[in-house]
PDB file of N, CA and C in Angstrom:
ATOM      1  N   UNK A   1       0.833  -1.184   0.000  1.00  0.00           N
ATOM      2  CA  UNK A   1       0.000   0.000   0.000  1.00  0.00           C
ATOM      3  C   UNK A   1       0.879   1.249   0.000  1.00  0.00           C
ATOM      4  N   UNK A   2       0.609   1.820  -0.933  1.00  0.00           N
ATOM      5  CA  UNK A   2       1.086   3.430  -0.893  1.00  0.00           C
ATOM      6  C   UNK A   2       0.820   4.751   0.504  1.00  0.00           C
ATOM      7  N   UNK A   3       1.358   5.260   0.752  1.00  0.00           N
ATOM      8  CA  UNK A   3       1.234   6.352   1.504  1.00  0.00           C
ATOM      9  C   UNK A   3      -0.170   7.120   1.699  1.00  0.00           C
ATOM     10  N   UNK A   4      -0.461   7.166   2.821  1.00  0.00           N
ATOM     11  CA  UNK A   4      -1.852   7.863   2.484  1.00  0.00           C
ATOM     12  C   UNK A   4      -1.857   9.326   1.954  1.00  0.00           C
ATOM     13  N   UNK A   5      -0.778   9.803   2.540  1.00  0.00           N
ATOM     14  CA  UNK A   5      -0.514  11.072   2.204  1.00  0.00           C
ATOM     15  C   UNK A   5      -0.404  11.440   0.911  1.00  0.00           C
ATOM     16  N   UNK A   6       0.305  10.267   0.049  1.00  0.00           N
ATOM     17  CA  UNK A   6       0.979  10.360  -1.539  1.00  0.00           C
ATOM     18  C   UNK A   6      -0.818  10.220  -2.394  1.00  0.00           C
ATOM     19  N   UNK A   7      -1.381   9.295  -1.977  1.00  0.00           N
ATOM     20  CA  UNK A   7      -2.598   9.185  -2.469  1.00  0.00           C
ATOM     21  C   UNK A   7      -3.989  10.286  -2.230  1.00  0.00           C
ATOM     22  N   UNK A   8      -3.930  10.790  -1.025  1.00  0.00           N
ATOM     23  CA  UNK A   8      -4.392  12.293  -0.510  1.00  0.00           C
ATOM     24  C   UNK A   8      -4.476  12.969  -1.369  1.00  0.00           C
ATOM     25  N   UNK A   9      -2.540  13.707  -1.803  1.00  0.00           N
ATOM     26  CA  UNK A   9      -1.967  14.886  -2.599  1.00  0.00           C
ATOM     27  C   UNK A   9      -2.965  14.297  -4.021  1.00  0.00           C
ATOM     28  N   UNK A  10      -2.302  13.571  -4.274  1.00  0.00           N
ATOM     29  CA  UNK A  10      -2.798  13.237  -5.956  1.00  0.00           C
ATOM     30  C   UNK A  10      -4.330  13.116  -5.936  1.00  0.00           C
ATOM     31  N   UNK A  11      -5.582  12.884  -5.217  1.00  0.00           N
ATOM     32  CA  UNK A  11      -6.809  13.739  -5.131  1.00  0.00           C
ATOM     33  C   UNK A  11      -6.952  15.208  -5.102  1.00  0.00           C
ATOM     34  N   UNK A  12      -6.005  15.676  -4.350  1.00  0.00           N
ATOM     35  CA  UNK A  12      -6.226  17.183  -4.116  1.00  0.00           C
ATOM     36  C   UNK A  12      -6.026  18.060  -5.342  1.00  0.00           C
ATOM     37  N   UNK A  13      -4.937  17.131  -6.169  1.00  0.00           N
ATOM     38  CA  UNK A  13      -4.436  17.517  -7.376  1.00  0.00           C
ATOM     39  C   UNK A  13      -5.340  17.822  -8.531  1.00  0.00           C
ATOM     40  N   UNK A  14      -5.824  16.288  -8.532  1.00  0.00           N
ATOM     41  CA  UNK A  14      -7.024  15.837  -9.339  1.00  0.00           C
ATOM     42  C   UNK A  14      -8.292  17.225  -9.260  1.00  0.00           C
ATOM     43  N   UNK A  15      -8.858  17.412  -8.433  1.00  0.00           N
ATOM     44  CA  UNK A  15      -9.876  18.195  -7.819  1.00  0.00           C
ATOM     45  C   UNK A  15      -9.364  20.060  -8.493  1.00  0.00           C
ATOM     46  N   UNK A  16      -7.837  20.192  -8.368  1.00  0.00           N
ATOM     47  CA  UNK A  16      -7.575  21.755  -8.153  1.00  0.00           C
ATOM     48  C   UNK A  16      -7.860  21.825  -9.951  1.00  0.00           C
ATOM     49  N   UNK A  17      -7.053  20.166 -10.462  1.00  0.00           N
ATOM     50  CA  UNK A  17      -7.148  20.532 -12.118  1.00  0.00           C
ATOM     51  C   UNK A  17      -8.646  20.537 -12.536  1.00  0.00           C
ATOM     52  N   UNK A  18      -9.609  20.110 -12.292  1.00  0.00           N
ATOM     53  CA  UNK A  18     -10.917  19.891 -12.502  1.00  0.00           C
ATOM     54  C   UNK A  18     -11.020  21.190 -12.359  1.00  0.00           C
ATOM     55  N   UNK A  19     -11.222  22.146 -11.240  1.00  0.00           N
ATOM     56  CA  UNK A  19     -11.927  23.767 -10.886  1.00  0.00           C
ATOM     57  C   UNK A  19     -10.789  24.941 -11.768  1.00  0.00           C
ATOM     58  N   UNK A  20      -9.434  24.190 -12.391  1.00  0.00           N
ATOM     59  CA  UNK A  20      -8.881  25.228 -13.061  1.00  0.00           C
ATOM     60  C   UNK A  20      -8.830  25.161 -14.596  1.00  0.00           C
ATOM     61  N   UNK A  21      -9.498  23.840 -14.386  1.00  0.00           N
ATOM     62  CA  UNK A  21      -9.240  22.924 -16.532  1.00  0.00           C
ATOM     63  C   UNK A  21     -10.051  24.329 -17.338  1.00  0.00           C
ATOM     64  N   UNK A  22     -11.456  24.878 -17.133  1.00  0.00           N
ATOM     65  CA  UNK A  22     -11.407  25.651 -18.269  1.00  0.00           C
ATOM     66  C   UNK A  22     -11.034  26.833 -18.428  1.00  0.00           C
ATOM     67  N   UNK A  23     -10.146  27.574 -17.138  1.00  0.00           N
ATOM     68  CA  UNK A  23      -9.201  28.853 -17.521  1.00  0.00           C
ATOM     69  C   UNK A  23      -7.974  27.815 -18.421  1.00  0.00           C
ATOM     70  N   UNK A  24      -7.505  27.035 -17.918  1.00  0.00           N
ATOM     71  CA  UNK A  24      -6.434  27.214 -18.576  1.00  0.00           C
ATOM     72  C   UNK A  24      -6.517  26.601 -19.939  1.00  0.00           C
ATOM     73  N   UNK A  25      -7.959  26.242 -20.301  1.00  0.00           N
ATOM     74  CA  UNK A  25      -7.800  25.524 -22.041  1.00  0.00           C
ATOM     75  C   UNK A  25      -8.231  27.229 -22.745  1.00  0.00           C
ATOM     76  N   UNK A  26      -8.743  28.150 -21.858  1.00  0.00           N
ATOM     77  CA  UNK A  26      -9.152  29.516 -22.694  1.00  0.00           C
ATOM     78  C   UNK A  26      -7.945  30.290 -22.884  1.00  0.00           C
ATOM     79  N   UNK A  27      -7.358  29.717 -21.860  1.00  0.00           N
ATOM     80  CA  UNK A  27      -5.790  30.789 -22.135  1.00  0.00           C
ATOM     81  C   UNK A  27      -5.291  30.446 -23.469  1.00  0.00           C
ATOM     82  N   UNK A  28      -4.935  28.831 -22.689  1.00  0.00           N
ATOM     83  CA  UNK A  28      -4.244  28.417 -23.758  1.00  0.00           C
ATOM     84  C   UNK A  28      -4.852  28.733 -25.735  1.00  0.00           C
ATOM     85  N   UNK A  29      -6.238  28.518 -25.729  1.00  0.00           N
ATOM     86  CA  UNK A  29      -6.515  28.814 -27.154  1.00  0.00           C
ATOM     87  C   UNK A  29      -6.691  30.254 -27.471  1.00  0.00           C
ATOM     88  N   UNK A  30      -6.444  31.084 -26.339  1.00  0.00           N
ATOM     89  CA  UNK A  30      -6.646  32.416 -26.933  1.00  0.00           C
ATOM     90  C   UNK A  30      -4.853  32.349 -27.538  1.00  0.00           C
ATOM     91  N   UNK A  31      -3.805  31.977 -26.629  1.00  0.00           N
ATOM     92  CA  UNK A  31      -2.709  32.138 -27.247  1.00  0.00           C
ATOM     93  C   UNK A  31      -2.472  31.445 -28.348  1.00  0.00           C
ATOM     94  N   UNK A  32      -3.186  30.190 -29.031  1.00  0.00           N
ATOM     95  CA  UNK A  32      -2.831  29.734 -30.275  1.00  0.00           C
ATOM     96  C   UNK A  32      -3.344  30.926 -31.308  1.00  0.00           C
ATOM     97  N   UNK A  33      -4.199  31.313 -31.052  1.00  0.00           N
ATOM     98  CA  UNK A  33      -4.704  32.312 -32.446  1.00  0.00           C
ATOM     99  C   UNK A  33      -3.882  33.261 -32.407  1.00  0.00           C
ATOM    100  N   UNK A  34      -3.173  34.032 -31.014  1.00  0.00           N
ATOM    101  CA  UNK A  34      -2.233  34.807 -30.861  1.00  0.00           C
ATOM    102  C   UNK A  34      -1.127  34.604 -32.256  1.00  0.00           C
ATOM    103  N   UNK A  35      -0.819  32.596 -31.983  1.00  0.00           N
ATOM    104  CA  UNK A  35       0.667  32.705 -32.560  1.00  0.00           C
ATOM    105  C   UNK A  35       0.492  32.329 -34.228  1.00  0.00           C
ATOM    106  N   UNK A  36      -0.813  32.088 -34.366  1.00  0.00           N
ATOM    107  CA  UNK A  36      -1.046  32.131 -36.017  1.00  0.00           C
ATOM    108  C   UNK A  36      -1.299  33.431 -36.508  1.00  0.00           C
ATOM    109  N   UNK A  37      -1.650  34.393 -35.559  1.00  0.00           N
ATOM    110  CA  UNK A  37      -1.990  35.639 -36.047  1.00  0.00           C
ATOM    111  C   UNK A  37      -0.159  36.676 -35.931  1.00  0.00           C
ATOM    112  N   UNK A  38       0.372  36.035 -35.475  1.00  0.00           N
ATOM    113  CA  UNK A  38       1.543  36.528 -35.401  1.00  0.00           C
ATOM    114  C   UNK A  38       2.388  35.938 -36.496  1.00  0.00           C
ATOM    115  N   UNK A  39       2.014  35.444 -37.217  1.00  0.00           N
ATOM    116  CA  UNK A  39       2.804  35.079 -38.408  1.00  0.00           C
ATOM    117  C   UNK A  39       2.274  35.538 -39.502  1.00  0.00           C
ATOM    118  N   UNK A  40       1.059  35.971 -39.516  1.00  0.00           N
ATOM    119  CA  UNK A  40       1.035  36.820 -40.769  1.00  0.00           C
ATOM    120  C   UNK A  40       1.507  37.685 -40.624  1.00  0.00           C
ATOM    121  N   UNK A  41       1.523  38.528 -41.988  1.00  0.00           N
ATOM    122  CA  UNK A  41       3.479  39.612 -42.245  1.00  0.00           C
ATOM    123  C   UNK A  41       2.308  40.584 -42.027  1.00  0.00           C
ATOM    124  N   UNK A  42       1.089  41.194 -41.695  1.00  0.00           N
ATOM    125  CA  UNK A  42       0.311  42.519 -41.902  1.00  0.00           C
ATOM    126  C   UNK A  42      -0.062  42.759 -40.462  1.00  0.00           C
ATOM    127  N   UNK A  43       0.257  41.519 -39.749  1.00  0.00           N
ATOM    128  CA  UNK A  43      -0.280  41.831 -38.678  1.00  0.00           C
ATOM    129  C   UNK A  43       1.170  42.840 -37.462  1.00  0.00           C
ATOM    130  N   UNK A  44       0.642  43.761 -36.608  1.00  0.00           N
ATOM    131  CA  UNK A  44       0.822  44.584 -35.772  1.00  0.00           C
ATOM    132  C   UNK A  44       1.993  43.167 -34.330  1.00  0.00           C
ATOM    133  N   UNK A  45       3.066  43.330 -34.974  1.00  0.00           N
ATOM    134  CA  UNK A  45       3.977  42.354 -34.126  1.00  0.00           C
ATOM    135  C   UNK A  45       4.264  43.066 -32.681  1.00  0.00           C
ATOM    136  N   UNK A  46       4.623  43.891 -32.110  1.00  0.00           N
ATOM    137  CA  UNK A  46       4.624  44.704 -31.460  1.00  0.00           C
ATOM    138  C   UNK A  46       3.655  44.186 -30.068  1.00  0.00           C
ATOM    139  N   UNK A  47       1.753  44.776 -30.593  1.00  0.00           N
ATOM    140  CA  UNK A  47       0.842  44.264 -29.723  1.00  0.00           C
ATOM    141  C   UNK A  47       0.943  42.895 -29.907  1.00  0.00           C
ATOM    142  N   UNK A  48       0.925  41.834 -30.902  1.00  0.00           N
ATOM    143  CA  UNK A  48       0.456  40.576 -30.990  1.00  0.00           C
ATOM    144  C   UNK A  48       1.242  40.242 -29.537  1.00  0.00           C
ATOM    145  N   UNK A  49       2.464  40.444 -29.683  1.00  0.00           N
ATOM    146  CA  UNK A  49       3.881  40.334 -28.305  1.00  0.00           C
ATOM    147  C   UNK A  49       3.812  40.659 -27.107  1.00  0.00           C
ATOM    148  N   UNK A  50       2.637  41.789 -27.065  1.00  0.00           N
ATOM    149  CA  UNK A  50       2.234  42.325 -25.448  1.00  0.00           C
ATOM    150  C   UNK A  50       0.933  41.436 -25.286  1.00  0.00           C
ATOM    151  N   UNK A  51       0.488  41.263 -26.319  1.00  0.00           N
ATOM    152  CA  UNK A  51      -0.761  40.053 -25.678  1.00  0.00           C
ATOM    153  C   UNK A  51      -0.519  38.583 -25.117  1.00  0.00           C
ATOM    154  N   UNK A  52       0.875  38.003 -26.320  1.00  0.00           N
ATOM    155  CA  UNK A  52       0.993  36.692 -25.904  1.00  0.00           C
ATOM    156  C   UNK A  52       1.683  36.784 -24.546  1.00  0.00           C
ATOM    157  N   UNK A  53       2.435  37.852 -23.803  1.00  0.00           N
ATOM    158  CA  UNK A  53       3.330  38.012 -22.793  1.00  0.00           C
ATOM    159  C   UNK A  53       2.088  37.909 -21.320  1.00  0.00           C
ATOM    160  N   UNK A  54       0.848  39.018 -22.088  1.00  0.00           N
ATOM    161  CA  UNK A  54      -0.263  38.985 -20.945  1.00  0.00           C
ATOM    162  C   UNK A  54      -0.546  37.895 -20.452  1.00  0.00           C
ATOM    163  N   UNK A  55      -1.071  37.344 -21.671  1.00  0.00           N
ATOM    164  CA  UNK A  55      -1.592  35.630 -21.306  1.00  0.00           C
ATOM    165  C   UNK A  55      -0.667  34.512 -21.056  1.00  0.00           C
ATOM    166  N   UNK A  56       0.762  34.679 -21.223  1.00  0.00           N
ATOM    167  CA  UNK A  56       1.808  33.387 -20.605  1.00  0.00           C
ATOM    168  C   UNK A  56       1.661  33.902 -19.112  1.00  0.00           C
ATOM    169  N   UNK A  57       1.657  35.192 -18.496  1.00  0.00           N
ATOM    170  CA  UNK A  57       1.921  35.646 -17.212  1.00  0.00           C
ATOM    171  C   UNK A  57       0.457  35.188 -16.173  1.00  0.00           C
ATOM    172  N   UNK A  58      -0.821  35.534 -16.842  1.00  0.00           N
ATOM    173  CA  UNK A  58      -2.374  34.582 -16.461  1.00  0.00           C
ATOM    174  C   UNK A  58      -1.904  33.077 -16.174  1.00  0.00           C
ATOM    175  N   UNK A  59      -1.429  32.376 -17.028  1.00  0.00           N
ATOM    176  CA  UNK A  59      -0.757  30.824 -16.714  1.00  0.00           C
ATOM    177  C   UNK A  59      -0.519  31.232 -15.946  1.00  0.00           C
ATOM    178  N   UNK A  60       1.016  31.705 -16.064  1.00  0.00           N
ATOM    179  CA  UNK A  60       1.922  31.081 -14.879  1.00  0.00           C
ATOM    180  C   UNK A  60       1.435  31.518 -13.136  1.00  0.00           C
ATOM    181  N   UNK A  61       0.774  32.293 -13.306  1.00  0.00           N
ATOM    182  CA  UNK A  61      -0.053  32.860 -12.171  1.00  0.00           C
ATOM    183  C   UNK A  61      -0.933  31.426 -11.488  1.00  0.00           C
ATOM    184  N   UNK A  62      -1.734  30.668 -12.500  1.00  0.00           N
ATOM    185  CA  UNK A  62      -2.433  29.642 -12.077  1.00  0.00           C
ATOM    186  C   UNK A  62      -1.537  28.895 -11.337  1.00  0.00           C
ATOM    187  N   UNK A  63      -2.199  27.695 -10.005  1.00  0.00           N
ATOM    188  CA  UNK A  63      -1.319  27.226  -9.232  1.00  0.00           C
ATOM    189  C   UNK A  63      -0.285  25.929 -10.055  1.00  0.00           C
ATOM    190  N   UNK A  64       0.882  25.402  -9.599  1.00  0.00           N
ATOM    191  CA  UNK A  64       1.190  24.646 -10.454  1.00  0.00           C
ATOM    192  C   UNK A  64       0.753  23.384 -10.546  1.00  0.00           C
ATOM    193  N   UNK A  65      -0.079  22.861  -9.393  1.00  0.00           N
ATOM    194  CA  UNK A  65      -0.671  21.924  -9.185  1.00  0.00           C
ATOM    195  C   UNK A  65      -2.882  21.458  -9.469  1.00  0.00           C
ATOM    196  N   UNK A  66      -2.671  23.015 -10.612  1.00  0.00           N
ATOM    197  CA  UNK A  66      -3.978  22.855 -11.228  1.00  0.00           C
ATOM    198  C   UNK A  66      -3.476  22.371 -12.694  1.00  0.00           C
ATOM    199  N   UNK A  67      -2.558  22.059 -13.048  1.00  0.00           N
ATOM    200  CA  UNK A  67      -2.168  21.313 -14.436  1.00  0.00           C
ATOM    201  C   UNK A  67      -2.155  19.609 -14.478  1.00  0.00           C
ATOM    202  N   UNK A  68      -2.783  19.688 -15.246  1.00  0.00           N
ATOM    203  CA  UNK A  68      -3.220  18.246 -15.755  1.00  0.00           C
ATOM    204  C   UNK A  68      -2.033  17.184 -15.224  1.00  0.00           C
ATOM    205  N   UNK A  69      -1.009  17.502 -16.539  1.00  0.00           N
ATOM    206  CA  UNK A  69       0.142  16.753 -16.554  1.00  0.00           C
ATOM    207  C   UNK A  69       1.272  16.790 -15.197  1.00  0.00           C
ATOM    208  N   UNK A  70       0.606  17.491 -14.030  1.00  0.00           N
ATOM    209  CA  UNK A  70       1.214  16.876 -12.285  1.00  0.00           C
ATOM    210  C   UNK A  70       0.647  15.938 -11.918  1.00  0.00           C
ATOM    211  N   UNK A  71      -0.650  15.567 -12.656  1.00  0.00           N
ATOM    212  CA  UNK A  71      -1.380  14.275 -11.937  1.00  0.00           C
ATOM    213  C   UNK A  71      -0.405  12.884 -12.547  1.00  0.00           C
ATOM    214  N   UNK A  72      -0.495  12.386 -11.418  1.00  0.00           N
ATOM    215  CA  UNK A  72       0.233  10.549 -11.397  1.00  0.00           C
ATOM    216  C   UNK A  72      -0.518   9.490 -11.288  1.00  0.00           C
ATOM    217  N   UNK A  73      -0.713   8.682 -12.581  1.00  0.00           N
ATOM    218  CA  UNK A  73      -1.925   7.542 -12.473  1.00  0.00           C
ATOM    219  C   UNK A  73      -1.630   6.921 -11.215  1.00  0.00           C
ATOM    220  N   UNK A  74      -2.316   6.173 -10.415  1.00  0.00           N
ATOM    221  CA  UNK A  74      -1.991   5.366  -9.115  1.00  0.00           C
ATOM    222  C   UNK A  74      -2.967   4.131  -9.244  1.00  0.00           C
ATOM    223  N   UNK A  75      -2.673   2.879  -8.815  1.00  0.00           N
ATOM    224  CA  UNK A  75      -3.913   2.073  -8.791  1.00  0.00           C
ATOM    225  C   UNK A  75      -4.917   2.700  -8.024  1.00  0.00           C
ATOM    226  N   UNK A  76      -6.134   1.742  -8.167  1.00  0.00           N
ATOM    227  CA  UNK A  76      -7.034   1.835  -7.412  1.00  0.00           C
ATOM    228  C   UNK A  76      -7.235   1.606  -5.927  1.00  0.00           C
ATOM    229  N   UNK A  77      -6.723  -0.218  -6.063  1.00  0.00           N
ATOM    230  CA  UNK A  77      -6.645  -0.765  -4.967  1.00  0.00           C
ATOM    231  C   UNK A  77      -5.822  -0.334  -4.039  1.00  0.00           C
ATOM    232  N   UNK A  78      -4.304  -0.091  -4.301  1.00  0.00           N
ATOM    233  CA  UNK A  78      -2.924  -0.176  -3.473  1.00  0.00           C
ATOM    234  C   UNK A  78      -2.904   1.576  -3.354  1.00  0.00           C
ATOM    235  N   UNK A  79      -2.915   2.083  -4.512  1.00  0.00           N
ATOM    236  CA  UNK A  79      -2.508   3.525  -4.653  1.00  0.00           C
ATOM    237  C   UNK A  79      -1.083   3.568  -5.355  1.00  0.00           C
ATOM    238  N   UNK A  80      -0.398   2.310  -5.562  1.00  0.00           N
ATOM    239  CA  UNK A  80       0.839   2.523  -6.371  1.00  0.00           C
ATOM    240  C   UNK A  80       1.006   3.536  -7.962  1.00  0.00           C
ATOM    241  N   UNK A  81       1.758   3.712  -7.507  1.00  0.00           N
ATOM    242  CA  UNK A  81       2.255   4.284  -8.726  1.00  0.00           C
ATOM    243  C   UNK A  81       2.688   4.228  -9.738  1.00  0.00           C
ATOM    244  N   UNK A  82       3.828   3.070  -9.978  1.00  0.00           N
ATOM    245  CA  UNK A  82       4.404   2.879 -11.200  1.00  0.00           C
ATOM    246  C   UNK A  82       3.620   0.874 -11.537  1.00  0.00           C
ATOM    247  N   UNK A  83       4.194   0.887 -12.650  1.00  0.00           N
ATOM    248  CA  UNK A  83       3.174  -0.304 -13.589  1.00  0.00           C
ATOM    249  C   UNK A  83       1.507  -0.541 -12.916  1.00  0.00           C
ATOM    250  N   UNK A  84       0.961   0.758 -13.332  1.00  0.00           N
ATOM    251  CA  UNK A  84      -0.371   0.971 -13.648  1.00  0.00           C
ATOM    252  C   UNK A  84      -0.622   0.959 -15.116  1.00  0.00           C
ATOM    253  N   UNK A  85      -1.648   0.018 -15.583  1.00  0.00           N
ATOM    254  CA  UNK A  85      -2.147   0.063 -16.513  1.00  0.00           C
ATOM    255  C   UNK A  85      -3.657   0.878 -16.983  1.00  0.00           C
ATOM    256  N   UNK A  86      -3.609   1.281 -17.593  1.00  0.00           N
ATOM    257  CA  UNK A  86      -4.898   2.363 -17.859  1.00  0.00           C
ATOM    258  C   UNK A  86      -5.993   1.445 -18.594  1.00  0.00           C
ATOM    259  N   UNK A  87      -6.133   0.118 -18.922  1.00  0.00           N
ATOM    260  CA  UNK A  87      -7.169  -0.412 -19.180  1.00  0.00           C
ATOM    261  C   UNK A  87      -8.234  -0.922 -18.014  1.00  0.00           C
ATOM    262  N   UNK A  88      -7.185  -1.125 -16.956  1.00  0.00           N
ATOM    263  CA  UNK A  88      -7.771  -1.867 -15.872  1.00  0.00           C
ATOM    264  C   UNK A  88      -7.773  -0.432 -14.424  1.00  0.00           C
ATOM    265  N   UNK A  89      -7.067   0.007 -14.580  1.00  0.00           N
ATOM    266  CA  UNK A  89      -6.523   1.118 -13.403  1.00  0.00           C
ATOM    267  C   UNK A  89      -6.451   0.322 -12.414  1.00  0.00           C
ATOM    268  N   UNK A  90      -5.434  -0.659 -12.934  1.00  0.00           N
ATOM    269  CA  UNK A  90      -4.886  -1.365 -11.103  1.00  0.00           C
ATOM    270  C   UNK A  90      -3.331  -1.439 -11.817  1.00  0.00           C
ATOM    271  N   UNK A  91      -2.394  -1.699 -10.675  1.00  0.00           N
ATOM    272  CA  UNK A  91      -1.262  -2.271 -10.652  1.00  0.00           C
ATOM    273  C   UNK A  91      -0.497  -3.746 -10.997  1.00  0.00           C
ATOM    274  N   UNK A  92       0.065  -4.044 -11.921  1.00  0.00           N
ATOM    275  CA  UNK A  92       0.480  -5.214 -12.579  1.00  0.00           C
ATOM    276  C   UNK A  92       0.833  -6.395 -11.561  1.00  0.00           C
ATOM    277  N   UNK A  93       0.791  -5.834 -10.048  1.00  0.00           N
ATOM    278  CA  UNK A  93       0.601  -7.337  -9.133  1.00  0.00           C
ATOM    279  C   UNK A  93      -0.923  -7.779  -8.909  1.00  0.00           C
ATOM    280  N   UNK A  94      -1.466  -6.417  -9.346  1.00  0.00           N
ATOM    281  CA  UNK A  94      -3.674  -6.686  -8.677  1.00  0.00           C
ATOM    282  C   UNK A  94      -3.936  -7.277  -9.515  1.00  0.00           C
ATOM    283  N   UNK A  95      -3.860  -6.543 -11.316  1.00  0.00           N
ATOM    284  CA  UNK A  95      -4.439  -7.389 -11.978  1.00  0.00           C
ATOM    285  C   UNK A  95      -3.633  -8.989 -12.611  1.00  0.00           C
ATOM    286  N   UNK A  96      -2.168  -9.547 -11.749  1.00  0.00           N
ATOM    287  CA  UNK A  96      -2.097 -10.550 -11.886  1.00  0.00           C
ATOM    288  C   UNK A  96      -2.773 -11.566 -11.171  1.00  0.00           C
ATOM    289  N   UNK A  97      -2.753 -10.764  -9.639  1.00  0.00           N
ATOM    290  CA  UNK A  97      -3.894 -11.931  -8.702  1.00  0.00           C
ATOM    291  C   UNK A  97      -5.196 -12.407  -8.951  1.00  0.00           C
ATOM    292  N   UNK A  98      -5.919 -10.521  -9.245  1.00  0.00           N
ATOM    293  CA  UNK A  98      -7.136 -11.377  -9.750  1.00  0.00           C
ATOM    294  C   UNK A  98      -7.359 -11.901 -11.251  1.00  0.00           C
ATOM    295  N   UNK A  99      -6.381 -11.769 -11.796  1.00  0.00           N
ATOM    296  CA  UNK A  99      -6.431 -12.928 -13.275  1.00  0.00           C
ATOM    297  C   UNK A  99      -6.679 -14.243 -12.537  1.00  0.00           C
ATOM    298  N   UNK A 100      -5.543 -14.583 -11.700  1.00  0.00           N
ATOM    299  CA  UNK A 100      -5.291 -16.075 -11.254  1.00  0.00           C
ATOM    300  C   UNK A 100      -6.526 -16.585 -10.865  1.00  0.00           C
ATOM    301  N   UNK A 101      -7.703 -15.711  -9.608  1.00  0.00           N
ATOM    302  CA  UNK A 101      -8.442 -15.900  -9.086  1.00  0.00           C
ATOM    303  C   UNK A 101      -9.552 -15.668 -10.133  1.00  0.00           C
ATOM    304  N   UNK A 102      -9.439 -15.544 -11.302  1.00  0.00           N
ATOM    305  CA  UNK A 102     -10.226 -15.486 -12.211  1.00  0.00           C
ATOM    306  C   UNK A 102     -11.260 -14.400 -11.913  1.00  0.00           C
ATOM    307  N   UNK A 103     -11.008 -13.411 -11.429  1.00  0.00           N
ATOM    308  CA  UNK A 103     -11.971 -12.285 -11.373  1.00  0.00           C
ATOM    309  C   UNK A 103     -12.312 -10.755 -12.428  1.00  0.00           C
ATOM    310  N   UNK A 104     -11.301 -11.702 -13.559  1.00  0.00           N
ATOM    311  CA  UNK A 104     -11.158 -10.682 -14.646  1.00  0.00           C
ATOM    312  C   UNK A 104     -11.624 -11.442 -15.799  1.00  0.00           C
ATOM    313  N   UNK A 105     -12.973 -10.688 -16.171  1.00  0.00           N
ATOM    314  CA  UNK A 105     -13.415 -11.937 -17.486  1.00  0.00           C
ATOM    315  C   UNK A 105     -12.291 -11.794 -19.160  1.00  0.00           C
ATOM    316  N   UNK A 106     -12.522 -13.197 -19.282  1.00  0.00           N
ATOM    317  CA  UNK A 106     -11.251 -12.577 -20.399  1.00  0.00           C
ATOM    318  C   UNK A 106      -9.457 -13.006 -20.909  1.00  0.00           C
ATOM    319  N   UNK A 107      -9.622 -12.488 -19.553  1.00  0.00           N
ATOM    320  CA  UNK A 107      -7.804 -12.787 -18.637  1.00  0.00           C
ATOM    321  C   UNK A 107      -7.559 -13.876 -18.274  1.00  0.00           C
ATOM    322  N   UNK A 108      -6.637 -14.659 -18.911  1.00  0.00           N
ATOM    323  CA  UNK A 108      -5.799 -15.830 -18.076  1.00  0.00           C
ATOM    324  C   UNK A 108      -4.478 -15.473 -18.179  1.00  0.00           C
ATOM    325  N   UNK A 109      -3.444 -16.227 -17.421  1.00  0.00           N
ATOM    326  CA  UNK A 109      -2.312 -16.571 -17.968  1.00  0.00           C
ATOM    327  C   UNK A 109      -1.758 -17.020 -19.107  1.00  0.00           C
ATOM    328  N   UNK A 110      -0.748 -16.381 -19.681  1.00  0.00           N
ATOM    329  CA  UNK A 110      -0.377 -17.242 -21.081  1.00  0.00           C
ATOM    330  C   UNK A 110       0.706 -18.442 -21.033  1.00  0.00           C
ATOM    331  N   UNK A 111       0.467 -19.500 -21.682  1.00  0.00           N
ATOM    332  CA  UNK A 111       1.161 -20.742 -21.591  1.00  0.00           C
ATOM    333  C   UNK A 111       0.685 -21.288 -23.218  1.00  0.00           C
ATOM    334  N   UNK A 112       1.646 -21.506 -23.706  1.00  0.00           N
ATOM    335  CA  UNK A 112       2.475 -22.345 -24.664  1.00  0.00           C
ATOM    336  C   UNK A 112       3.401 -23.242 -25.146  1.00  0.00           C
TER     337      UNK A 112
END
């Protein structure tokens, strides 16, 4: 079993990215049009540059632990962390036991 604490954080995580996911997908797409509009040759480079600067500084302002990519898959059962599989969301010792115990329809062992 994992840490309760380690499994705690990574809810709290989960939760801050959920209440911050649609500032930061508006930022983010206001700055893509920013950087296509900054490559046309007519457009005003100058402002395009004080806008994209506004909106990288809005990010980085957001906490760093409202971004997606801080979250760490964990099983379900244990809370581990590493060899989690995302079909099952358990850990490669859970879903070997309950293969064995046959509690995974589907799943056996392979032998040849």
């Amino acid at each position: 079993m994992a840490k309760t604490s380690s499994v705690e954080r990574e809810k709290k995580r989960a939760k801050l990215a959920l209440r911050h996911r649609a500032k930061i997908l508006a930022i983010k797409e206001k700055l893509r049009g920013l950087y296509v509009e900054a490559v046309d040759p007519n457009a005003n480079f100058d402002a395009v540059y004080e806008q994209v600067e506004q909106l990288q500084e809005k990010l980085q302002r957001i906490p760093r632990n409202a971004h997606m990519t801080r979250g760490r898959r964990r099983c379900e059962i244990t809370g581990r962390a590493r060899g989690v599989y995302r079909k099952f969301g358990m850990c490669k010792s859970k879903i070997r036991e309950f293969a064995m115990l046959g509690w995974i329809p589907g799943l056996r062992k392979a032998s040849w």
